[in-house]
PDB file of N, CA and C in Angstrom:
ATOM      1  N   UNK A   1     151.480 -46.762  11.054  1.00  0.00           N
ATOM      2  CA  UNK A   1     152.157 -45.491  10.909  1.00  0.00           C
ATOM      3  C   UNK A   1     151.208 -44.440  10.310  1.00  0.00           C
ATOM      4  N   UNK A   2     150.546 -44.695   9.527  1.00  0.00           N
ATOM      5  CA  UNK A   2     149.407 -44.247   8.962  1.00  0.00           C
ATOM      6  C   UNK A   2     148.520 -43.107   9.384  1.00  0.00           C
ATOM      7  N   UNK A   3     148.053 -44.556  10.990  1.00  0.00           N
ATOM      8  CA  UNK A   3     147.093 -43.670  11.945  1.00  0.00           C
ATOM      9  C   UNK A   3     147.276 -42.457  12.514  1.00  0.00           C
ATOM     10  N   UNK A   4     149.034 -42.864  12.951  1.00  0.00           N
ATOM     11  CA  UNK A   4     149.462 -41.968  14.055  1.00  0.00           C
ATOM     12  C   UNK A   4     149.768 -40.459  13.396  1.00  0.00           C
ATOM     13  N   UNK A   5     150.038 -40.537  11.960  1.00  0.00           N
ATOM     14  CA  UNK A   5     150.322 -39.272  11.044  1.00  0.00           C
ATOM     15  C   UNK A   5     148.573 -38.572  10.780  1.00  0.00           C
ATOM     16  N   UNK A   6     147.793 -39.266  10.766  1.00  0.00           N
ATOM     17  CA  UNK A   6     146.594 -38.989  10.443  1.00  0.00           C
ATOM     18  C   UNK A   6     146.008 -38.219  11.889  1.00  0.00           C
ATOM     19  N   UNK A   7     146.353 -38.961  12.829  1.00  0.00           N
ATOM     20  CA  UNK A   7     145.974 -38.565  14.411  1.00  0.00           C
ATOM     21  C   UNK A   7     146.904 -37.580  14.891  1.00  0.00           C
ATOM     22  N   UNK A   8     147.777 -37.305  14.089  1.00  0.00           N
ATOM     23  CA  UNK A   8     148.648 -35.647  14.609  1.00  0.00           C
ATOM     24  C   UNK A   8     148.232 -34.911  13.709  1.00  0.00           C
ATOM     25  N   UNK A   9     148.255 -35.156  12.114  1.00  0.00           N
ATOM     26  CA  UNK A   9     147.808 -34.135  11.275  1.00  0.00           C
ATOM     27  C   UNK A   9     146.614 -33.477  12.097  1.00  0.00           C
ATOM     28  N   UNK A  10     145.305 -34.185  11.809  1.00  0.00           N
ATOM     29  CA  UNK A  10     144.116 -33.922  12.391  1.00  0.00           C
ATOM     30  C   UNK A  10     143.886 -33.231  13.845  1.00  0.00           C
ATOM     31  N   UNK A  11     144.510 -32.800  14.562  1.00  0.00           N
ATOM     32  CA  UNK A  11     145.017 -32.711  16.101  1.00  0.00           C
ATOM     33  C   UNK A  11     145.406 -31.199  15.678  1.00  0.00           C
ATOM     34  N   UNK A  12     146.777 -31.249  15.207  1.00  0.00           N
ATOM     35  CA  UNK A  12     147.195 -29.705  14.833  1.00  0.00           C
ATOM     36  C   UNK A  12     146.215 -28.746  14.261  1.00  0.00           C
ATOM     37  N   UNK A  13     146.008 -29.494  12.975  1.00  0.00           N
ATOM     38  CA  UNK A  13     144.929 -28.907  12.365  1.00  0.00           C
ATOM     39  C   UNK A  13     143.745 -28.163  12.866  1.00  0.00           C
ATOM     40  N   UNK A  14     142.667 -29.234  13.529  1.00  0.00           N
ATOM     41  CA  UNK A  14     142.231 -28.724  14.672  1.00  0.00           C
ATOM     42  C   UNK A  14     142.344 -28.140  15.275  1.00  0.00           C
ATOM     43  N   UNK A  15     143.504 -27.895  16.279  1.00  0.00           N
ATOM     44  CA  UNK A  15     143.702 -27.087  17.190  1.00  0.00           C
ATOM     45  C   UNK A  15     144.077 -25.799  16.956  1.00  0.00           C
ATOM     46  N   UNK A  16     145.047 -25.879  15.557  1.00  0.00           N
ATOM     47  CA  UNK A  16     145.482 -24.465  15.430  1.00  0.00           C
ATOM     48  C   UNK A  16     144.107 -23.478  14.723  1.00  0.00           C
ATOM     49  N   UNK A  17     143.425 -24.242  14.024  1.00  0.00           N
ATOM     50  CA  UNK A  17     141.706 -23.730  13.980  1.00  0.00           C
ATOM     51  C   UNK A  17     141.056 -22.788  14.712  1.00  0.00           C
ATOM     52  N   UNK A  18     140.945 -23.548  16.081  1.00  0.00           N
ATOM     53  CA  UNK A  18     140.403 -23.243  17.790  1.00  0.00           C
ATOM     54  C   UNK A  18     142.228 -21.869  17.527  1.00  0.00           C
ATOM     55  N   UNK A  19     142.700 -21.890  18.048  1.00  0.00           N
ATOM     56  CA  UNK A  19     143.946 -21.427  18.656  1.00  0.00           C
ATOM     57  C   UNK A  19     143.469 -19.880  17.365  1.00  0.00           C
ATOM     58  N   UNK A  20     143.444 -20.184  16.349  1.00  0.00           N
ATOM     59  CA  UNK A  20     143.304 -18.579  15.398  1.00  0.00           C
ATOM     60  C   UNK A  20     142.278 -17.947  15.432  1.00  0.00           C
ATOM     61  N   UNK A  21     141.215 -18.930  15.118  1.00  0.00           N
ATOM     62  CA  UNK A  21     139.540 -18.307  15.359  1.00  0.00           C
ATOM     63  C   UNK A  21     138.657 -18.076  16.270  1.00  0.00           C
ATOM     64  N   UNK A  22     139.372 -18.392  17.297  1.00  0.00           N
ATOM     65  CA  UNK A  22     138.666 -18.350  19.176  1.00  0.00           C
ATOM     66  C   UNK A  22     139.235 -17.839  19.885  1.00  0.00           C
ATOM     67  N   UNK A  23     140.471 -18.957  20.154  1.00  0.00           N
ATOM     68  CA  UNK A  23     141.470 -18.196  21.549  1.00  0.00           C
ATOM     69  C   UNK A  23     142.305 -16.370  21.416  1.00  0.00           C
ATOM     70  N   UNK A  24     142.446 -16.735  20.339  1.00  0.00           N
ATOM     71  CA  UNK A  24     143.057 -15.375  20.295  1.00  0.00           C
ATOM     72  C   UNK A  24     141.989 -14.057  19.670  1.00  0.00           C
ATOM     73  N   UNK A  25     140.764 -14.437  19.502  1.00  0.00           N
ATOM     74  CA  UNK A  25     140.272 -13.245  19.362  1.00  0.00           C
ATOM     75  C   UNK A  25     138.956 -12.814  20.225  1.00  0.00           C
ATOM     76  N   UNK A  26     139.254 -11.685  21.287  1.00  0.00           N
ATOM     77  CA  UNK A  26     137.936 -11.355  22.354  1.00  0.00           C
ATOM     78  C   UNK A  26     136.901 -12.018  21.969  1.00  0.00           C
ATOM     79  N   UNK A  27     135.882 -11.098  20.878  1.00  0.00           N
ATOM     80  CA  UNK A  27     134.973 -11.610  20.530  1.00  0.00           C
ATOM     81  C   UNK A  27     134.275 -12.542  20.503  1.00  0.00           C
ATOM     82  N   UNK A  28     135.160 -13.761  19.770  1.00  0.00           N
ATOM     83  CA  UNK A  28     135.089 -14.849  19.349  1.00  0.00           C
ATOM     84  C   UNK A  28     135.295 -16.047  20.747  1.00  0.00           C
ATOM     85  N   UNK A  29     135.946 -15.048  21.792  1.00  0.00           N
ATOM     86  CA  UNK A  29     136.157 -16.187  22.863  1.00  0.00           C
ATOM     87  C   UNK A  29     135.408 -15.907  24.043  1.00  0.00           C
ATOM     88  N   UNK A  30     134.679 -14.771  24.231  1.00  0.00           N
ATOM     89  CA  UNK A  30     133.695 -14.650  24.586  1.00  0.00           C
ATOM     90  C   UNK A  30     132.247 -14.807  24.473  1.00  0.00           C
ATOM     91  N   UNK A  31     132.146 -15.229  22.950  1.00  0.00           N
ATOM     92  CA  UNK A  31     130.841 -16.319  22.358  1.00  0.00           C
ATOM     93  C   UNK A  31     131.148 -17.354  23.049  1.00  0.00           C
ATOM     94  N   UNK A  32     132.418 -18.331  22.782  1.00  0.00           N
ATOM     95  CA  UNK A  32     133.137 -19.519  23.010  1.00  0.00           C
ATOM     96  C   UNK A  32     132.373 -19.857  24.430  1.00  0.00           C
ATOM     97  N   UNK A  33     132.546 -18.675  25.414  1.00  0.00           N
ATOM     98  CA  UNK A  33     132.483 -18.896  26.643  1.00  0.00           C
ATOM     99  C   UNK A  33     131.334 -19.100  27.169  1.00  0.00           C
ATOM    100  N   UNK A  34     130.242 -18.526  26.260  1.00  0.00           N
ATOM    101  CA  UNK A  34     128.917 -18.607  26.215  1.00  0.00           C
ATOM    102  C   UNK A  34     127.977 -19.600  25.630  1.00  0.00           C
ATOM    103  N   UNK A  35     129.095 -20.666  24.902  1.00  0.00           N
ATOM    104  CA  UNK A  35     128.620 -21.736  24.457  1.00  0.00           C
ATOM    105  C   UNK A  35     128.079 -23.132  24.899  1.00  0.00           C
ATOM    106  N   UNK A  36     127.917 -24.134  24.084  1.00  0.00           N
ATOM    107  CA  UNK A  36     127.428 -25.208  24.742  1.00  0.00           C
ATOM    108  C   UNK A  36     128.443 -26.132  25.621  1.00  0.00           C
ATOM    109  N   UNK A  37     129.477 -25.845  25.585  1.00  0.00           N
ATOM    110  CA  UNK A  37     130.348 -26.844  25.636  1.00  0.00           C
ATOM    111  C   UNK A  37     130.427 -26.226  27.555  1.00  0.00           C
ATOM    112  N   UNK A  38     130.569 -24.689  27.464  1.00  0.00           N
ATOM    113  CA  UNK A  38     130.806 -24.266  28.596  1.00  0.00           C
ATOM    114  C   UNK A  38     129.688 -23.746  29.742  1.00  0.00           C
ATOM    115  N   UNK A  39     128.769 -24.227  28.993  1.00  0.00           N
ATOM    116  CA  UNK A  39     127.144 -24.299  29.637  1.00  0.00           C
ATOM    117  C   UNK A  39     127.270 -25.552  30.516  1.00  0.00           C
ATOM    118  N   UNK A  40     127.406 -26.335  29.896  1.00  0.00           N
ATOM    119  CA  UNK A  40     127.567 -28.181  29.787  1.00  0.00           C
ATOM    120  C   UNK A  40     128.104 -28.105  31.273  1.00  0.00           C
ATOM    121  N   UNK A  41     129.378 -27.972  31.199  1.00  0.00           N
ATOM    122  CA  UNK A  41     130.278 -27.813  32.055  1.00  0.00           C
ATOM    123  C   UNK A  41     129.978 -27.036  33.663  1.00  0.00           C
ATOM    124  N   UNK A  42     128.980 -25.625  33.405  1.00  0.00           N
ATOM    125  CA  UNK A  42     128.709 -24.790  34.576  1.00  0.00           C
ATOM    126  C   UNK A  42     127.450 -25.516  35.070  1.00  0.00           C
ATOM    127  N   UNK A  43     126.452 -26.180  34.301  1.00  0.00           N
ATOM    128  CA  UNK A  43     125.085 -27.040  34.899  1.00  0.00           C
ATOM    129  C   UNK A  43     125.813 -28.342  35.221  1.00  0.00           C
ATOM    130  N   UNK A  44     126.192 -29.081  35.125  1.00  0.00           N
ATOM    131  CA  UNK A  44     126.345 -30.491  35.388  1.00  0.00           C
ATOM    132  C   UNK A  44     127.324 -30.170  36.725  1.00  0.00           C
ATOM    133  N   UNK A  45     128.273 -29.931  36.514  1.00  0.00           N
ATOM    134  CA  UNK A  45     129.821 -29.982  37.570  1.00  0.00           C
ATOM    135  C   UNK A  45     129.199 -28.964  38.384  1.00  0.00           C
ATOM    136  N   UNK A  46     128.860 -27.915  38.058  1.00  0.00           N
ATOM    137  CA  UNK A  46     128.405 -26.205  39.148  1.00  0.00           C
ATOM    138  C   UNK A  46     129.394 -26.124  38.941  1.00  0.00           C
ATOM    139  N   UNK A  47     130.729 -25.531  38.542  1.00  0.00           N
ATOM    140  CA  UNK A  47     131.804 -24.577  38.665  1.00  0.00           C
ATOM    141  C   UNK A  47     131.372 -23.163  38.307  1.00  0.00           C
ATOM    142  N   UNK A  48     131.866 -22.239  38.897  1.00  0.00           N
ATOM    143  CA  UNK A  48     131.952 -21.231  38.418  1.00  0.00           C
ATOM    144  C   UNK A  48     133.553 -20.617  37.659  1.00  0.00           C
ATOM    145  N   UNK A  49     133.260 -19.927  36.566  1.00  0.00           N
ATOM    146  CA  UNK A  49     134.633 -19.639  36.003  1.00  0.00           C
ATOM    147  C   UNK A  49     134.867 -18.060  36.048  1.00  0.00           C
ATOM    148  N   UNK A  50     135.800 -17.780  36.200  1.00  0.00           N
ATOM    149  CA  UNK A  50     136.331 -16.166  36.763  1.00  0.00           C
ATOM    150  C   UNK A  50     136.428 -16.030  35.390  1.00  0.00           C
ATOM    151  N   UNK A  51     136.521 -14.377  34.924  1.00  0.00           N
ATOM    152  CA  UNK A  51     136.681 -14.062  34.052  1.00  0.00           C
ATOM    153  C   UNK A  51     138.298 -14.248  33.448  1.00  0.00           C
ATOM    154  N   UNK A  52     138.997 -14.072  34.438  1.00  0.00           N
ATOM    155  CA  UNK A  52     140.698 -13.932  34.311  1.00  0.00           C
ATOM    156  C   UNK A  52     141.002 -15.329  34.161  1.00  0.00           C
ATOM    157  N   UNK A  53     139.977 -16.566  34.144  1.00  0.00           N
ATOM    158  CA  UNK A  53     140.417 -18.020  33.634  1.00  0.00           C
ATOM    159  C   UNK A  53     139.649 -18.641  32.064  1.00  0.00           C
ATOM    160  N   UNK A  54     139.564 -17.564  31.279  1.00  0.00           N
ATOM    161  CA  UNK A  54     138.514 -17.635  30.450  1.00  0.00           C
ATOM    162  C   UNK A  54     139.248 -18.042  29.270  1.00  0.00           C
ATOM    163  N   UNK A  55     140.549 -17.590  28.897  1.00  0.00           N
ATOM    164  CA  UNK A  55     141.624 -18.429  28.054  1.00  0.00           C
ATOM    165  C   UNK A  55     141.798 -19.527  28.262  1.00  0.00           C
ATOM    166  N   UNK A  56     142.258 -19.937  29.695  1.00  0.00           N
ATOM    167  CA  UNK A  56     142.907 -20.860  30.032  1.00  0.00           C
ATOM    168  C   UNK A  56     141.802 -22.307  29.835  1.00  0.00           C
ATOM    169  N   UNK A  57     140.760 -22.089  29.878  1.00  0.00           N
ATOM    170  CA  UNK A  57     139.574 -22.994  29.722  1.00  0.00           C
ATOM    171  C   UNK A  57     139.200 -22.806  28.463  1.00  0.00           C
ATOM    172  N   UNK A  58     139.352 -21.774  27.703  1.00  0.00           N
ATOM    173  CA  UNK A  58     139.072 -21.935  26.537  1.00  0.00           C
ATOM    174  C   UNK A  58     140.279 -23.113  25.581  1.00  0.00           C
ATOM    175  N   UNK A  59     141.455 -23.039  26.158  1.00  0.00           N
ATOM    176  CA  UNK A  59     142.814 -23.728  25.689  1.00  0.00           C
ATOM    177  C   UNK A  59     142.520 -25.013  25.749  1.00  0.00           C
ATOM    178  N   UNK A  60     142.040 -25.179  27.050  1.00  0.00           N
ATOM    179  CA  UNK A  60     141.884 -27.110  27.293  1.00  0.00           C
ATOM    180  C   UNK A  60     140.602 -27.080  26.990  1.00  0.00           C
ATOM    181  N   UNK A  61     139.865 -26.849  26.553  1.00  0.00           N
ATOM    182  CA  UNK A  61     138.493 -27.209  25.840  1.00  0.00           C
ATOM    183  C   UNK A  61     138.844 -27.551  24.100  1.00  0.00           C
ATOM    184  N   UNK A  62     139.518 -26.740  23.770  1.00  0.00           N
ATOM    185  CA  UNK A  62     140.279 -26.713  22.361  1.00  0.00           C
ATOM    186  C   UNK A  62     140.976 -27.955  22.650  1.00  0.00           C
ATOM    187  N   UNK A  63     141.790 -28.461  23.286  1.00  0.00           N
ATOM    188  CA  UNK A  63     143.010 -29.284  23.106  1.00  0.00           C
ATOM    189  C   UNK A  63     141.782 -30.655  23.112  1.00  0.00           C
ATOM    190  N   UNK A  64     140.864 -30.400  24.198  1.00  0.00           N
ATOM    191  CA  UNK A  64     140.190 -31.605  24.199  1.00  0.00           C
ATOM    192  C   UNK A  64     138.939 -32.381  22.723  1.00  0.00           C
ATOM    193  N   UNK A  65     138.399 -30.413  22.281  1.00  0.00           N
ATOM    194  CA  UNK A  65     137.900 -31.203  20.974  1.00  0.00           C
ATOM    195  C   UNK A  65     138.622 -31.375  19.977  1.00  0.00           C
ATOM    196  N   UNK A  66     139.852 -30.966  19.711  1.00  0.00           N
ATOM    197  CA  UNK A  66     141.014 -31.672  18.750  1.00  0.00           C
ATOM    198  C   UNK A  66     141.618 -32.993  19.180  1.00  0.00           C
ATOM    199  N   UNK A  67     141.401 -33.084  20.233  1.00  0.00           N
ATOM    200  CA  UNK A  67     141.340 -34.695  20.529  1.00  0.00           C
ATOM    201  C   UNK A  67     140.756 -35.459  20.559  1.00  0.00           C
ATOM    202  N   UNK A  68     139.191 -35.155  20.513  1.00  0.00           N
ATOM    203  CA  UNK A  68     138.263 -35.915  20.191  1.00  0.00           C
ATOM    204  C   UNK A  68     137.958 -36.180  19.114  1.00  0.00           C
ATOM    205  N   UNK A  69     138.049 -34.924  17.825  1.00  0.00           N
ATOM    206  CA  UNK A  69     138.041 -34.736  16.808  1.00  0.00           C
ATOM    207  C   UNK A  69     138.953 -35.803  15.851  1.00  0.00           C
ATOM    208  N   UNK A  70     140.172 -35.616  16.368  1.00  0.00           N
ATOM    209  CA  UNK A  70     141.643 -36.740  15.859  1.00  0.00           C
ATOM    210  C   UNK A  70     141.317 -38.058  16.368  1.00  0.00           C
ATOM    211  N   UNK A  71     140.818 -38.402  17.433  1.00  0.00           N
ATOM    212  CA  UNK A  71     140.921 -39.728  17.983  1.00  0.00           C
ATOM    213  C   UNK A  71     139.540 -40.627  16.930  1.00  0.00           C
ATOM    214  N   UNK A  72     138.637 -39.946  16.692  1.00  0.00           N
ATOM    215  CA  UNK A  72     137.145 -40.090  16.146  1.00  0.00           C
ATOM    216  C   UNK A  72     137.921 -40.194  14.629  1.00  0.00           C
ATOM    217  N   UNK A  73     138.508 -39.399  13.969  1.00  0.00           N
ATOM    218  CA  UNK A  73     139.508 -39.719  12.947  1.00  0.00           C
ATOM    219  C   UNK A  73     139.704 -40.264  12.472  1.00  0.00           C
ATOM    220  N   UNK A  74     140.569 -40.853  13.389  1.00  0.00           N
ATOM    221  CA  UNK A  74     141.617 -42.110  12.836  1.00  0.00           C
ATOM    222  C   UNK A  74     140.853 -43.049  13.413  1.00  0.00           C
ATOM    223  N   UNK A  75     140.312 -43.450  14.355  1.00  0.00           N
ATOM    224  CA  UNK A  75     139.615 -44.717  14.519  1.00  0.00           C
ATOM    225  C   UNK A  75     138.209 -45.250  12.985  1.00  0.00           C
ATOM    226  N   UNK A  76     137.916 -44.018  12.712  1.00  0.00           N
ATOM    227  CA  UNK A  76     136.803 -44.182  11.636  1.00  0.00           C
ATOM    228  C   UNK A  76     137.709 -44.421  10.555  1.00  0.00           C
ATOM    229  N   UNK A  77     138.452 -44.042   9.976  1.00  0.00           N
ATOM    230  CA  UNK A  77     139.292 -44.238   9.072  1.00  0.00           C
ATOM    231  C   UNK A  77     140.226 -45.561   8.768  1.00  0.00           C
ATOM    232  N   UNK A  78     139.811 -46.727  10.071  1.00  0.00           N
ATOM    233  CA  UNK A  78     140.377 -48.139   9.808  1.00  0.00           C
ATOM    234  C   UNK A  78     139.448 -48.732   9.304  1.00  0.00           C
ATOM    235  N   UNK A  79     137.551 -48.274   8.880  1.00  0.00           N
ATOM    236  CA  UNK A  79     136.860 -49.115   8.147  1.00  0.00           C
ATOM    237  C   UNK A  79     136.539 -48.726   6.648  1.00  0.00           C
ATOM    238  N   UNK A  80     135.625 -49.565   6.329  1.00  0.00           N
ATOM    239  CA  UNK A  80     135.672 -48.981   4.914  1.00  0.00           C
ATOM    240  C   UNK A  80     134.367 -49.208   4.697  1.00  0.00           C
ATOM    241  N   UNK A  81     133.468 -49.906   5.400  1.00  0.00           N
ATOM    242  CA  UNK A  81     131.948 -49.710   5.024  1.00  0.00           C
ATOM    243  C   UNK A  81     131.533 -48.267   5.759  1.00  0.00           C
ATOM    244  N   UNK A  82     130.468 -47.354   4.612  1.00  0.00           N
ATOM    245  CA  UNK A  82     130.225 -46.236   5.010  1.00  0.00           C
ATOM    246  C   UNK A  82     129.353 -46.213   6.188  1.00  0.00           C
ATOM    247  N   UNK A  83     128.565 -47.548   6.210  1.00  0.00           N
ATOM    248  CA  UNK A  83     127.438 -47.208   7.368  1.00  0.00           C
ATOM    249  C   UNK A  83     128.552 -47.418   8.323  1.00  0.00           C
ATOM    250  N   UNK A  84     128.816 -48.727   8.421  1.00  0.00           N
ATOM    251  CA  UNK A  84     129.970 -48.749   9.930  1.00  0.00           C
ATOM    252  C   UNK A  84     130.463 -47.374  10.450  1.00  0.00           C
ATOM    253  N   UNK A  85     130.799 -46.916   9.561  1.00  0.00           N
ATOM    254  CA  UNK A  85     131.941 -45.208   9.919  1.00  0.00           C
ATOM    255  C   UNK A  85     131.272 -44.494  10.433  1.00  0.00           C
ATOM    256  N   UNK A  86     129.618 -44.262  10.082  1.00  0.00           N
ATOM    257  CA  UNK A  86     128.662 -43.555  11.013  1.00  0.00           C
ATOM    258  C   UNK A  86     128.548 -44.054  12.005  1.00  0.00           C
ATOM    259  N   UNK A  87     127.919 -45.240  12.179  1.00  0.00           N
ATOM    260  CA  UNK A  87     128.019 -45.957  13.495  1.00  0.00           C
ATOM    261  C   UNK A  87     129.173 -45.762  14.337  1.00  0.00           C
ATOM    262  N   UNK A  88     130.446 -45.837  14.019  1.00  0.00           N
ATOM    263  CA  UNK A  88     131.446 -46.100  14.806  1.00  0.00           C
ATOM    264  C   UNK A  88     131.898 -44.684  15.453  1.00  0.00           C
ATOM    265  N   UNK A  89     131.730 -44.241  14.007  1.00  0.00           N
ATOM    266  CA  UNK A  89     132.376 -42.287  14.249  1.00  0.00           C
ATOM    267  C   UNK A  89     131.359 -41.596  15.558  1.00  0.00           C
ATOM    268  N   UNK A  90     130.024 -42.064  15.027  1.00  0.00           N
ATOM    269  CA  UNK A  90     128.901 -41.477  15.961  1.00  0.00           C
ATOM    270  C   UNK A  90     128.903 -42.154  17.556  1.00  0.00           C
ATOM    271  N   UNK A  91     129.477 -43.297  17.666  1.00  0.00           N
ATOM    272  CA  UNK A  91     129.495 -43.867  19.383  1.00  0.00           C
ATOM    273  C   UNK A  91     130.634 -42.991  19.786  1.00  0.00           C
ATOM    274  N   UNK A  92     132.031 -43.420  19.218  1.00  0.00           N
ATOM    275  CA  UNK A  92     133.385 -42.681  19.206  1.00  0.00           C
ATOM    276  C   UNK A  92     133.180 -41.360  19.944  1.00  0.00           C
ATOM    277  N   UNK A  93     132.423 -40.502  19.380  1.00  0.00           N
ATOM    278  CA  UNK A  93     132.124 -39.145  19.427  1.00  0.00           C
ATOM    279  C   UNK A  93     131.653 -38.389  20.914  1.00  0.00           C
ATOM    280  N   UNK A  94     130.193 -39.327  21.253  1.00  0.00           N
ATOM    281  CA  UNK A  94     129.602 -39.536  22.476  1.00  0.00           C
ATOM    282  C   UNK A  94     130.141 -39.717  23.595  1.00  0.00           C
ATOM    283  N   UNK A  95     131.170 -41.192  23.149  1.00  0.00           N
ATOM    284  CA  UNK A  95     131.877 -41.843  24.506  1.00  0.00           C
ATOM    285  C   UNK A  95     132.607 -40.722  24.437  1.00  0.00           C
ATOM    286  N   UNK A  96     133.446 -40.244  23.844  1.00  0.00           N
ATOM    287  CA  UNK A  96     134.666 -39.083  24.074  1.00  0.00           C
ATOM    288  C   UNK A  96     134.122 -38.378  24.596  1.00  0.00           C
ATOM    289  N   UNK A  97     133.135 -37.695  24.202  1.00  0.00           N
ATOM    290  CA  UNK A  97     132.722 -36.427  24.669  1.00  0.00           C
ATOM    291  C   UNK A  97     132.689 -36.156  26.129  1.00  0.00           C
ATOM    292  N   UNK A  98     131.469 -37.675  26.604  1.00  0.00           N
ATOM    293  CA  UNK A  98     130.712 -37.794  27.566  1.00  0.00           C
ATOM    294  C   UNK A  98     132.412 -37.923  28.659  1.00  0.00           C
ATOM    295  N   UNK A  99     132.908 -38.624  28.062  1.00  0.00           N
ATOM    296  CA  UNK A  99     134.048 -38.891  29.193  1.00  0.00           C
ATOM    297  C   UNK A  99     135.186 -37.853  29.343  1.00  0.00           C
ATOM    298  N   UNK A 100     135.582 -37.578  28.290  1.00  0.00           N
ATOM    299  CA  UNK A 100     136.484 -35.467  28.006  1.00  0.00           C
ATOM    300  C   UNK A 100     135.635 -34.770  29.181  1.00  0.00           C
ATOM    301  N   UNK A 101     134.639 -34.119  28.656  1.00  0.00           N
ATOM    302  CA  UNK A 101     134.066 -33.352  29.691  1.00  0.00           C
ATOM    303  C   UNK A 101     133.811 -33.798  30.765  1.00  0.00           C
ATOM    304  N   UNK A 102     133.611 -35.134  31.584  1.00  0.00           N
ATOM    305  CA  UNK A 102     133.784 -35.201  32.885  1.00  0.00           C
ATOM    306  C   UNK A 102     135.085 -34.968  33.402  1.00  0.00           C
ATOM    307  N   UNK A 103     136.344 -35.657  32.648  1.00  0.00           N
ATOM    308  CA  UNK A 103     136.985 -35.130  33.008  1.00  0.00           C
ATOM    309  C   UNK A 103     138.252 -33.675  33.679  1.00  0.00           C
ATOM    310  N   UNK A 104     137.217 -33.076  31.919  1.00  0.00           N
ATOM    311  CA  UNK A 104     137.910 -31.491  32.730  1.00  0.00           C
ATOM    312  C   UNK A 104     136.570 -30.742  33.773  1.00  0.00           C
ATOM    313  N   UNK A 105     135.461 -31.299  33.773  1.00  0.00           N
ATOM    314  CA  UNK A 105     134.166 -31.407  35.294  1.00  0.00           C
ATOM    315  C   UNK A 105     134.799 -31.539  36.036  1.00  0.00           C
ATOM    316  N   UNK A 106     135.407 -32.267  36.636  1.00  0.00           N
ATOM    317  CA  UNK A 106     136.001 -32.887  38.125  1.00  0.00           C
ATOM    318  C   UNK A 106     137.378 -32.172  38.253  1.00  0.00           C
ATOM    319  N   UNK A 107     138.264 -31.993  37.029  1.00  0.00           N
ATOM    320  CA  UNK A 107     139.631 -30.802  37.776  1.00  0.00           C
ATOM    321  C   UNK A 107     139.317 -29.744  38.420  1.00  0.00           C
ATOM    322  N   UNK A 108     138.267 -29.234  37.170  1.00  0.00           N
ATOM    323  CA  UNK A 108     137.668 -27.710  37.679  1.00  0.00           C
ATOM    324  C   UNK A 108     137.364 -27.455  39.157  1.00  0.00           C
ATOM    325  N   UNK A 109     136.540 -28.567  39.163  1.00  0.00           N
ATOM    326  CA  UNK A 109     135.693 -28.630  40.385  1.00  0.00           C
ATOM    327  C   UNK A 109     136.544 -29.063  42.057  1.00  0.00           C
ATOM    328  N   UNK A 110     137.244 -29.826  41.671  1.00  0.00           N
ATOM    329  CA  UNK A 110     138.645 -29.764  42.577  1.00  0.00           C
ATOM    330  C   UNK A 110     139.354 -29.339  42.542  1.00  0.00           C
ATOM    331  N   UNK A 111     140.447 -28.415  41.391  1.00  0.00           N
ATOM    332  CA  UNK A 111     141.211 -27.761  41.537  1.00  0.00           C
ATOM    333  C   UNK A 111     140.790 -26.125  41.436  1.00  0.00           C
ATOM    334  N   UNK A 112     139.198 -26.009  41.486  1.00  0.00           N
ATOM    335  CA  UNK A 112     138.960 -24.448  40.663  1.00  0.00           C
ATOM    336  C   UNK A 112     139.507 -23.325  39.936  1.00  0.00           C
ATOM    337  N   UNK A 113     139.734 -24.832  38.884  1.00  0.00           N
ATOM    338  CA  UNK A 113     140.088 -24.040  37.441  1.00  0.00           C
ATOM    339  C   UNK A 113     141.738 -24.319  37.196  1.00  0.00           C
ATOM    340  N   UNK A 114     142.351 -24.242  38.701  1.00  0.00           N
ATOM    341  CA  UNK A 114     143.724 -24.036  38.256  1.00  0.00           C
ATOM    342  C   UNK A 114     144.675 -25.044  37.892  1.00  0.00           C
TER     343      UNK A 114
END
């Protein structure tokens, strides 16, 4: 019961983070857009993103590193040796990543964007 309170706290938290300090402000989501995450995404997959889908990718990019963020979490948080937690937190992190972003790679890229 623990986890699952720890893996929503951490999730909201997160997200509403992304959701105040990015999504909702130009500026800030137009860096966003210019970032690594959405570099990543335009070299590997080739999508191109319209300007008028620039929220909407900014939203599921957010939802996905608050999920990576929460899932990396609570899985590190069932050990108690500190090196393990690096080790574990640091594979955790990778595999998510590497596999998150293929997956929103391949919607994009088949559904373009929508």
């Amino acid at each position: 019961m623990f986890s699952l309170i720890l893996f929503l706290t951490t999730f909201v938290i997160v997200f509403f983070i992304y959701l105040l300090f990015v999504i909702r402000r130009k500026k800030y989501l137009d860096k966003f857009i210019k970032g690594k995450e959405i570099a990543y995404l335009k070299k590997i997959y080739k999508i191109k993103i319209k300007e008028s889908e620039y929220r909407g990718l900014a939203m599921l990019v957010a939802l996905t590193n608050s999920f990576i963020i929460a899932i990396s979490v609570t899985i590190v948080s069932l050990f108690k040796n500190i090196f393990l937690e690096i080790l574990v937190g640091f594979g955790t992190v990778m595999a998510l990543i590497l596999i998150c972003y293929h997956i929103i790679g391949k919607l994009y890229q088949k559904n373009g964007g929508r």
